[in-house]
N, C-alpha and C. Protein backbone atom coordinates (compact mmCIF):
# COMPACT_ATOMS: atom_id res chain seq x y z
N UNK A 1 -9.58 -16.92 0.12
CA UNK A 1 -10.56 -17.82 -0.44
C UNK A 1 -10.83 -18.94 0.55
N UNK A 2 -12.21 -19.63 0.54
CA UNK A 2 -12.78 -20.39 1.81
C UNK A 2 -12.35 -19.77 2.60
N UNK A 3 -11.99 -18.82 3.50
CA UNK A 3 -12.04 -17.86 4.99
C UNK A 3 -13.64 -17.45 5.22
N UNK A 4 -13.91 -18.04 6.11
CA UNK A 4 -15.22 -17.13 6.50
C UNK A 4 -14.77 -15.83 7.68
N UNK A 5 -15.44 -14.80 6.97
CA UNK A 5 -14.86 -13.57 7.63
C UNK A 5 -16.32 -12.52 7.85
N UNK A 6 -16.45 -12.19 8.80
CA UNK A 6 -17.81 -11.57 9.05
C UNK A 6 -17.05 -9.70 9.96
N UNK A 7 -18.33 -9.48 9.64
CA UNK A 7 -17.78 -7.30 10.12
C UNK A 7 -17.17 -7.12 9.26
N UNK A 8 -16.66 -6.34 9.58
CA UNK A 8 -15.78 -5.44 8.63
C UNK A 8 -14.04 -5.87 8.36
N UNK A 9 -13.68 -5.82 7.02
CA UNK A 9 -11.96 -5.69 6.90
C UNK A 9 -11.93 -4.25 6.76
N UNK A 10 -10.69 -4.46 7.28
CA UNK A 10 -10.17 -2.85 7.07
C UNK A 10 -8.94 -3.05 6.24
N UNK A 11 -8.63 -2.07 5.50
CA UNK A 11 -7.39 -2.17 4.53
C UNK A 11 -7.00 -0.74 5.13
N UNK A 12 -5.29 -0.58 5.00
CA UNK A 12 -4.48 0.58 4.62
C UNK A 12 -3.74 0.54 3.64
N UNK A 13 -4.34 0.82 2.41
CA UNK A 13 -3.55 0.95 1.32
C UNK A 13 -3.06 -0.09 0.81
N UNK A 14 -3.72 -1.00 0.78
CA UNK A 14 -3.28 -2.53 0.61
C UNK A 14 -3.20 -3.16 -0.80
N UNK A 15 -2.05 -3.56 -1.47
CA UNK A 15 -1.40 -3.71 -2.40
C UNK A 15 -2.27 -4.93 -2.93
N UNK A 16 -3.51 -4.96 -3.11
CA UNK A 16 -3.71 -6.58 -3.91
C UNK A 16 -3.82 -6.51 -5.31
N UNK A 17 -3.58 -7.53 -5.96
CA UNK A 17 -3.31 -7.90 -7.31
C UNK A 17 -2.44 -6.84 -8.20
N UNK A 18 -1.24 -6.75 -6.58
CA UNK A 18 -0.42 -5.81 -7.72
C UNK A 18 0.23 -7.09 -8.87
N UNK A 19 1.22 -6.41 -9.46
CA UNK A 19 2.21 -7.54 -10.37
C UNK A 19 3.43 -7.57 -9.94
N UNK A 20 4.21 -6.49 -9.31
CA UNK A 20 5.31 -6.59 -8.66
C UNK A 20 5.90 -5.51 -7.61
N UNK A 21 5.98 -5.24 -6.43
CA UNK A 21 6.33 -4.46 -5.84
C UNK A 21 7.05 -3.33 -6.00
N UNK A 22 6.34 -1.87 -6.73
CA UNK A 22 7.51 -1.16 -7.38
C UNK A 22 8.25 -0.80 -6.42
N UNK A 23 8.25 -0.72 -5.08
CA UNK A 23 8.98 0.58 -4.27
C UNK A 23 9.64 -1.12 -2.93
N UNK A 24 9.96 -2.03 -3.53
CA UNK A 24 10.34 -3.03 -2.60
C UNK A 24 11.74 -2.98 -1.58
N UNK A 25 12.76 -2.03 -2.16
CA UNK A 25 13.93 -2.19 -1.88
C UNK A 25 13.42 -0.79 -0.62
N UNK A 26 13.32 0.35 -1.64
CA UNK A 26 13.30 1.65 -0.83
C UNK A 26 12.53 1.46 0.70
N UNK A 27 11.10 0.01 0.89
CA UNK A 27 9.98 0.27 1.67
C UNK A 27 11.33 -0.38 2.18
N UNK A 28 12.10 -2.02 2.02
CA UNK A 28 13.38 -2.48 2.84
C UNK A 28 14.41 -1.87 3.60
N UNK A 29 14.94 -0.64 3.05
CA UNK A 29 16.15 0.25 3.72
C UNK A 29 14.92 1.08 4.96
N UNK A 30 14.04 1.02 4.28
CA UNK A 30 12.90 1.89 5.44
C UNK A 30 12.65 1.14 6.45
N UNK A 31 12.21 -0.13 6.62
CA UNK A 31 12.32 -0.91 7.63
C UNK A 31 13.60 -1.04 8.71
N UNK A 32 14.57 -1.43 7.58
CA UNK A 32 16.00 -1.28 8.48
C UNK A 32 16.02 -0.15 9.00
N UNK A 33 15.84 0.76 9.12
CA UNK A 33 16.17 1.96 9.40
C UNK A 33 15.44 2.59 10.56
N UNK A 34 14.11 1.36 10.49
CA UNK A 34 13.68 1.55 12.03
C UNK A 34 13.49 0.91 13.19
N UNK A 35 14.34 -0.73 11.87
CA UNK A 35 14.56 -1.57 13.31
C UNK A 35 16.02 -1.60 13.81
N UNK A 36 16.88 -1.25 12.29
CA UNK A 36 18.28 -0.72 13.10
C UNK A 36 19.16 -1.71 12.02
N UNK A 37 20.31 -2.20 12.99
CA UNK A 37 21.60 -2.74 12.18
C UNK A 37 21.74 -4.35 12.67
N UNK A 38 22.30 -5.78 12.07
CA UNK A 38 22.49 -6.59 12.47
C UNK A 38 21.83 -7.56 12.10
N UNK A 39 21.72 -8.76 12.93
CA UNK A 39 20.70 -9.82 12.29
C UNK A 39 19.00 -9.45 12.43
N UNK A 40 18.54 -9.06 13.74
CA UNK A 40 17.34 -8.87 13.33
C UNK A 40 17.28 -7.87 11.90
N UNK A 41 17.59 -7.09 12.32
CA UNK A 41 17.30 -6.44 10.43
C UNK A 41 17.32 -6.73 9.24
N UNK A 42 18.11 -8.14 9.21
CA UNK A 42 18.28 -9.16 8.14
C UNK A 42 17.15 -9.57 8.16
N UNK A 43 16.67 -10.66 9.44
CA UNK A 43 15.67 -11.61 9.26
C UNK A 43 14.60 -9.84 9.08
N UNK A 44 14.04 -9.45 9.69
CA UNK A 44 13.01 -8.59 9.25
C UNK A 44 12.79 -8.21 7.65
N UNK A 45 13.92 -7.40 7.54
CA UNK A 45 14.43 -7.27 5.80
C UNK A 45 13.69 -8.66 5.10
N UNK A 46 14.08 -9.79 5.36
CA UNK A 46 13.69 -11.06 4.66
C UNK A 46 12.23 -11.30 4.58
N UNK A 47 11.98 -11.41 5.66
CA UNK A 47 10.53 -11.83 6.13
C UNK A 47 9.44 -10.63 5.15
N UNK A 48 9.87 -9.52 5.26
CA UNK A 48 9.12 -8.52 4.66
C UNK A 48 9.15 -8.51 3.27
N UNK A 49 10.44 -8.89 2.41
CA UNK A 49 10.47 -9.88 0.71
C UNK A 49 9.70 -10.76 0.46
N UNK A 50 9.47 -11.53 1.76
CA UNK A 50 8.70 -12.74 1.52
C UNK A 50 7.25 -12.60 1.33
N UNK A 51 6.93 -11.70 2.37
CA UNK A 51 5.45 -10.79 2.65
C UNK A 51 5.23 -10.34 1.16
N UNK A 52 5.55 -9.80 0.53
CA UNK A 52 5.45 -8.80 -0.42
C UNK A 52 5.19 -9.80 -1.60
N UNK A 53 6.19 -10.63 -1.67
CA UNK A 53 6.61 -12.00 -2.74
C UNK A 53 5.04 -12.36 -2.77
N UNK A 54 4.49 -12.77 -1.73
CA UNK A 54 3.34 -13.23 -1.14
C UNK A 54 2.09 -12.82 -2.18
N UNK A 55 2.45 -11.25 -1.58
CA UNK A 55 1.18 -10.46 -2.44
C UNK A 55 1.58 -10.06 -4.17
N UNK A 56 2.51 -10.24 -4.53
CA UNK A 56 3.39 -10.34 -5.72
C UNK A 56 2.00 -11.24 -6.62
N UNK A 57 2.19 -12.47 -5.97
CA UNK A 57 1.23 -13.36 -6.76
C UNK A 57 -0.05 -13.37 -6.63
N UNK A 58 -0.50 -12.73 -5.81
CA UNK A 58 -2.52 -12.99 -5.23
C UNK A 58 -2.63 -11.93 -6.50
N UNK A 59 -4.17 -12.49 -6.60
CA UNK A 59 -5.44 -11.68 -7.69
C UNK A 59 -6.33 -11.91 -7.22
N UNK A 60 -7.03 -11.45 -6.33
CA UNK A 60 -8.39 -11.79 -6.11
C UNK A 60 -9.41 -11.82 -7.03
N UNK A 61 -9.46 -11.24 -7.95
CA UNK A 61 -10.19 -11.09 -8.74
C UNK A 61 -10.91 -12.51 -9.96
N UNK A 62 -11.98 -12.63 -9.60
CA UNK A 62 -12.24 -14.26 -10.52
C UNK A 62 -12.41 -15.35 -9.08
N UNK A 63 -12.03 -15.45 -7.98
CA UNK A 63 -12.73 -15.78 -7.02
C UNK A 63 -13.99 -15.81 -6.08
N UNK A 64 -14.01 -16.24 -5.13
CA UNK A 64 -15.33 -16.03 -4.34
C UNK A 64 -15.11 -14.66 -3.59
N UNK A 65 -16.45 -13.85 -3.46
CA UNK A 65 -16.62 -12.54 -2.72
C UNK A 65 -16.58 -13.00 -1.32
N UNK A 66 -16.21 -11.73 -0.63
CA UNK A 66 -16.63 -12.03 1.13
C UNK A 66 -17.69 -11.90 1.14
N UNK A 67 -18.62 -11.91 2.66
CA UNK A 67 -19.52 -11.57 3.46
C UNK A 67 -19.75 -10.17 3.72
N UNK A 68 -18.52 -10.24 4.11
CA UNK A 68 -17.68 -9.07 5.23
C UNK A 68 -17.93 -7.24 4.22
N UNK A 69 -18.03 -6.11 5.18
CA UNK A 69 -17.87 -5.08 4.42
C UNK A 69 -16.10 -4.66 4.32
N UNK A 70 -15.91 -4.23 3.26
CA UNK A 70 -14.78 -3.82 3.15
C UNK A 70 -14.54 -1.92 3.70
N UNK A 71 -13.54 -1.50 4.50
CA UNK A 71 -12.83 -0.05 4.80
C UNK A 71 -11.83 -0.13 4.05
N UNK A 72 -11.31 0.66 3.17
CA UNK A 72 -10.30 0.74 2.47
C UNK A 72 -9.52 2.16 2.38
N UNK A 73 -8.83 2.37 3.19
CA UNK A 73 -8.11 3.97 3.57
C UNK A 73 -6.83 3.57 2.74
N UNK A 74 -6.87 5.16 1.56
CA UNK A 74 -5.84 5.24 0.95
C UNK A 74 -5.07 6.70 0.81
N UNK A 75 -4.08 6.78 0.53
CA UNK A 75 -3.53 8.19 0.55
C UNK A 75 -4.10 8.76 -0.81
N UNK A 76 -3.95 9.76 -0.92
CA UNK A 76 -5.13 10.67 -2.21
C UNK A 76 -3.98 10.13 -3.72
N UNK A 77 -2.74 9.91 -3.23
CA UNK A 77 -1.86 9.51 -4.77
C UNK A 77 -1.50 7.95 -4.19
N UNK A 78 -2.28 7.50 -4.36
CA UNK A 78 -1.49 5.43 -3.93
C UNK A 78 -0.93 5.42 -5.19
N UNK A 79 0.37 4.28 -5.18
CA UNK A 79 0.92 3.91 -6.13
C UNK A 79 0.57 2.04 -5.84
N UNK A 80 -0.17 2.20 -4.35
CA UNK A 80 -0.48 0.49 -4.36
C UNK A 80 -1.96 0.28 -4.88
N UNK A 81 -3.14 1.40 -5.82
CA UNK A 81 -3.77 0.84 -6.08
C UNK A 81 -4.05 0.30 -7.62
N UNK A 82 -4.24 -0.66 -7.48
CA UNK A 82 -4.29 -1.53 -9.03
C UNK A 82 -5.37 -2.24 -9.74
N UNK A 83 -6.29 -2.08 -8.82
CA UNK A 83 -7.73 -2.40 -9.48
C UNK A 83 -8.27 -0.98 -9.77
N UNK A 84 -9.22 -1.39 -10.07
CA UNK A 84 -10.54 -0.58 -10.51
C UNK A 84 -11.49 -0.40 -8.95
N UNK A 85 -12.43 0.82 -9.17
CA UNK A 85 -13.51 0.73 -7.96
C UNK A 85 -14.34 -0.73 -8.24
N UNK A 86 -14.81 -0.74 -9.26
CA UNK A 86 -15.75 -2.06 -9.92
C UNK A 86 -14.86 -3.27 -9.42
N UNK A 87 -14.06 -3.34 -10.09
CA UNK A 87 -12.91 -5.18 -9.69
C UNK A 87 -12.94 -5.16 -7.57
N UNK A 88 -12.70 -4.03 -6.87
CA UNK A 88 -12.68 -4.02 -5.98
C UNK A 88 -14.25 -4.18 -4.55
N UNK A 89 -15.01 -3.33 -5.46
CA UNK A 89 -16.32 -3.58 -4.90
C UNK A 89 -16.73 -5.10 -5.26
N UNK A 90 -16.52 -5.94 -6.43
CA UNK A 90 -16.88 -7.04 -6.84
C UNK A 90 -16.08 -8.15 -5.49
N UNK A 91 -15.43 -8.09 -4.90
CA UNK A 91 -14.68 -8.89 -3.70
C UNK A 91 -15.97 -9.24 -2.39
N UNK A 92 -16.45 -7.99 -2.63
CA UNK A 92 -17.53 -8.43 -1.25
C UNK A 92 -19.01 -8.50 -1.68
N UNK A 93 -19.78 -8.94 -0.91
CA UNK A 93 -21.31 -9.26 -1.31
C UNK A 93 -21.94 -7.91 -0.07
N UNK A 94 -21.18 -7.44 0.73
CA UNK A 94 -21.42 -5.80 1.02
C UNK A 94 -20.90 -4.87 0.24
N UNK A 95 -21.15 -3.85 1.51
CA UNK A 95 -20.31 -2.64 1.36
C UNK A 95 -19.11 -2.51 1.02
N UNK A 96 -18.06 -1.62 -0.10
CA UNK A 96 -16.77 -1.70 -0.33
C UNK A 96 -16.67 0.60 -0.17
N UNK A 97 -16.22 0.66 0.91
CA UNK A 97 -16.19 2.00 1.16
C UNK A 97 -14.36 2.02 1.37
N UNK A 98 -14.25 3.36 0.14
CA UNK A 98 -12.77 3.61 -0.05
C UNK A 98 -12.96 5.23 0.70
N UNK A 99 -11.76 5.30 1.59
CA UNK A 99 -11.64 6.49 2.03
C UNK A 99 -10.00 6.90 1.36
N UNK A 100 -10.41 8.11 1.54
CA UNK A 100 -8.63 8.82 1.50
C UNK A 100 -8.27 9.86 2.32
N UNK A 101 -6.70 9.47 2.44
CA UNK A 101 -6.16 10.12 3.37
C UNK A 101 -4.75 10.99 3.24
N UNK A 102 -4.00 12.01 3.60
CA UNK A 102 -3.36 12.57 3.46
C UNK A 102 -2.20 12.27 3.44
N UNK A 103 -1.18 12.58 2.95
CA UNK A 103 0.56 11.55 3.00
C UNK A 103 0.49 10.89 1.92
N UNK A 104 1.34 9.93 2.24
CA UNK A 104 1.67 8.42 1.32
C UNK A 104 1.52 7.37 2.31
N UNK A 105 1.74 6.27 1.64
CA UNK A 105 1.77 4.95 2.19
C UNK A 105 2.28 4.35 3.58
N UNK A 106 3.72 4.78 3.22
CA UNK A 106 4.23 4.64 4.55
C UNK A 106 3.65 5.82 5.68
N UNK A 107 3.54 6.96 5.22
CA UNK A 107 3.17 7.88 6.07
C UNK A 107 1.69 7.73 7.28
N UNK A 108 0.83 7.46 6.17
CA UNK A 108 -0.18 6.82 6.39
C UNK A 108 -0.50 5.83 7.77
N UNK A 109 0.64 4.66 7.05
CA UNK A 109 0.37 3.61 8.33
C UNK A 109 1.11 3.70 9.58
N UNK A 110 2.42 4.55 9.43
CA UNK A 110 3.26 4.27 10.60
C UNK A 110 3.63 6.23 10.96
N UNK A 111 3.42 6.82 10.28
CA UNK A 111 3.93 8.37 9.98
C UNK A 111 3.23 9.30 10.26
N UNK A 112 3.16 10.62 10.51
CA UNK A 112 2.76 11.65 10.65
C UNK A 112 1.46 11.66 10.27
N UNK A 113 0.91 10.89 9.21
CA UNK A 113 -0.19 10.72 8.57
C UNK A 113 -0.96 9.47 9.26
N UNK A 114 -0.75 9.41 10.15
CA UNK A 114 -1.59 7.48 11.03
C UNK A 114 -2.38 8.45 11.63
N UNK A 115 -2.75 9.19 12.79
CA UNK A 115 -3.51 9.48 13.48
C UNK A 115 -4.76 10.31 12.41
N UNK A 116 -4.34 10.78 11.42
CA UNK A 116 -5.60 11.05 10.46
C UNK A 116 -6.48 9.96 9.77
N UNK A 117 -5.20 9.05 9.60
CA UNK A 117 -6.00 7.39 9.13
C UNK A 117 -6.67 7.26 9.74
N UNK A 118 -6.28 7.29 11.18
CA UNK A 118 -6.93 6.22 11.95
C UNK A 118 -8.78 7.30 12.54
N UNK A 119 -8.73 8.23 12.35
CA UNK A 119 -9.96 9.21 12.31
C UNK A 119 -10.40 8.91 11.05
N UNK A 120 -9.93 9.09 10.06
CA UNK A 120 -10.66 8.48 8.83
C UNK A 120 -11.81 7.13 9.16
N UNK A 121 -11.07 6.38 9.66
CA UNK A 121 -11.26 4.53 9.62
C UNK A 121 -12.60 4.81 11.09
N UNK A 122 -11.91 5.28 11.98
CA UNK A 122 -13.71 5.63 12.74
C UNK A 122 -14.42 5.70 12.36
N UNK A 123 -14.11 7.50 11.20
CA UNK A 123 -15.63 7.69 10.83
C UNK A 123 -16.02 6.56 9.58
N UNK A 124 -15.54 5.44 9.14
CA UNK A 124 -15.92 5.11 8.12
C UNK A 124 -16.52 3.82 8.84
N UNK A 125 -16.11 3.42 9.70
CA UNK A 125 -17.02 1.97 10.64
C UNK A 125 -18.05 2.31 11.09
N UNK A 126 -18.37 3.69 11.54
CA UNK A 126 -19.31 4.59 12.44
C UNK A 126 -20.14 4.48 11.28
N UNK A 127 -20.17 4.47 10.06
CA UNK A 127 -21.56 4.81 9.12
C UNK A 127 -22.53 3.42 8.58
């Protein structure tokens, strides 16, 4: 809110106006697990509660719209989406184009499933 933001956002599967992070601990041991053992994995572990905590509380919904067009790449079963197409197209005063993509969430952004995202998200800026 008040951000002026122009082009395009792009989302991957992006958790807004959830109510509480169902999968918070499991996405945590997943992090550790690829940054490893010790203090950074603590502070990371933390920082990423906090992140989440973050989006825990946002609703966009009942605020001001962007400018901006929205890309929104999701896996074909999200468990992070929680609006409606309507509540979500209502965010921008453009375009709100949802794509989907193969995998899950994590897969998606960091996994076996990123290089299809990321062909998805071309062809969806390209139109």
């Amino acid at each position: 809110r008040g951000m002026h933001v122009s082009g395009a956002v792009t989302m991957f599967d992006a958790p807004i106006a959830q109510v509480e992070s169902p999968h918070l601990e499991a996405a945590v041991a997943r992090l550790r697990a690829n940054v490893g053992h010790g203090d950074i994995a603590d502070r990371a572990a933390e920082h990423f509660r906090s992140c989440i905590k973050l989006l825990d509380r946002y609703d966009p919904r009942g605020g001001r719209s962007v400018r901006a067009s929205i890309v929104d790449v999701r896996p074909l079963k999200s468990d992070c989406d929680f609006m409606s197409f309507d509540e979500k197209a209502a965010l921008t005063q453009a375009k709100w184009t949802e794509m989907t993509c193969m995998g899950e969430h994590w897969t998606m952004i960091s996994g076996t499933n990123a290089p299809a995202a990321a062909d998805i998200l071309v062809r969806a800026l390209a139109t």
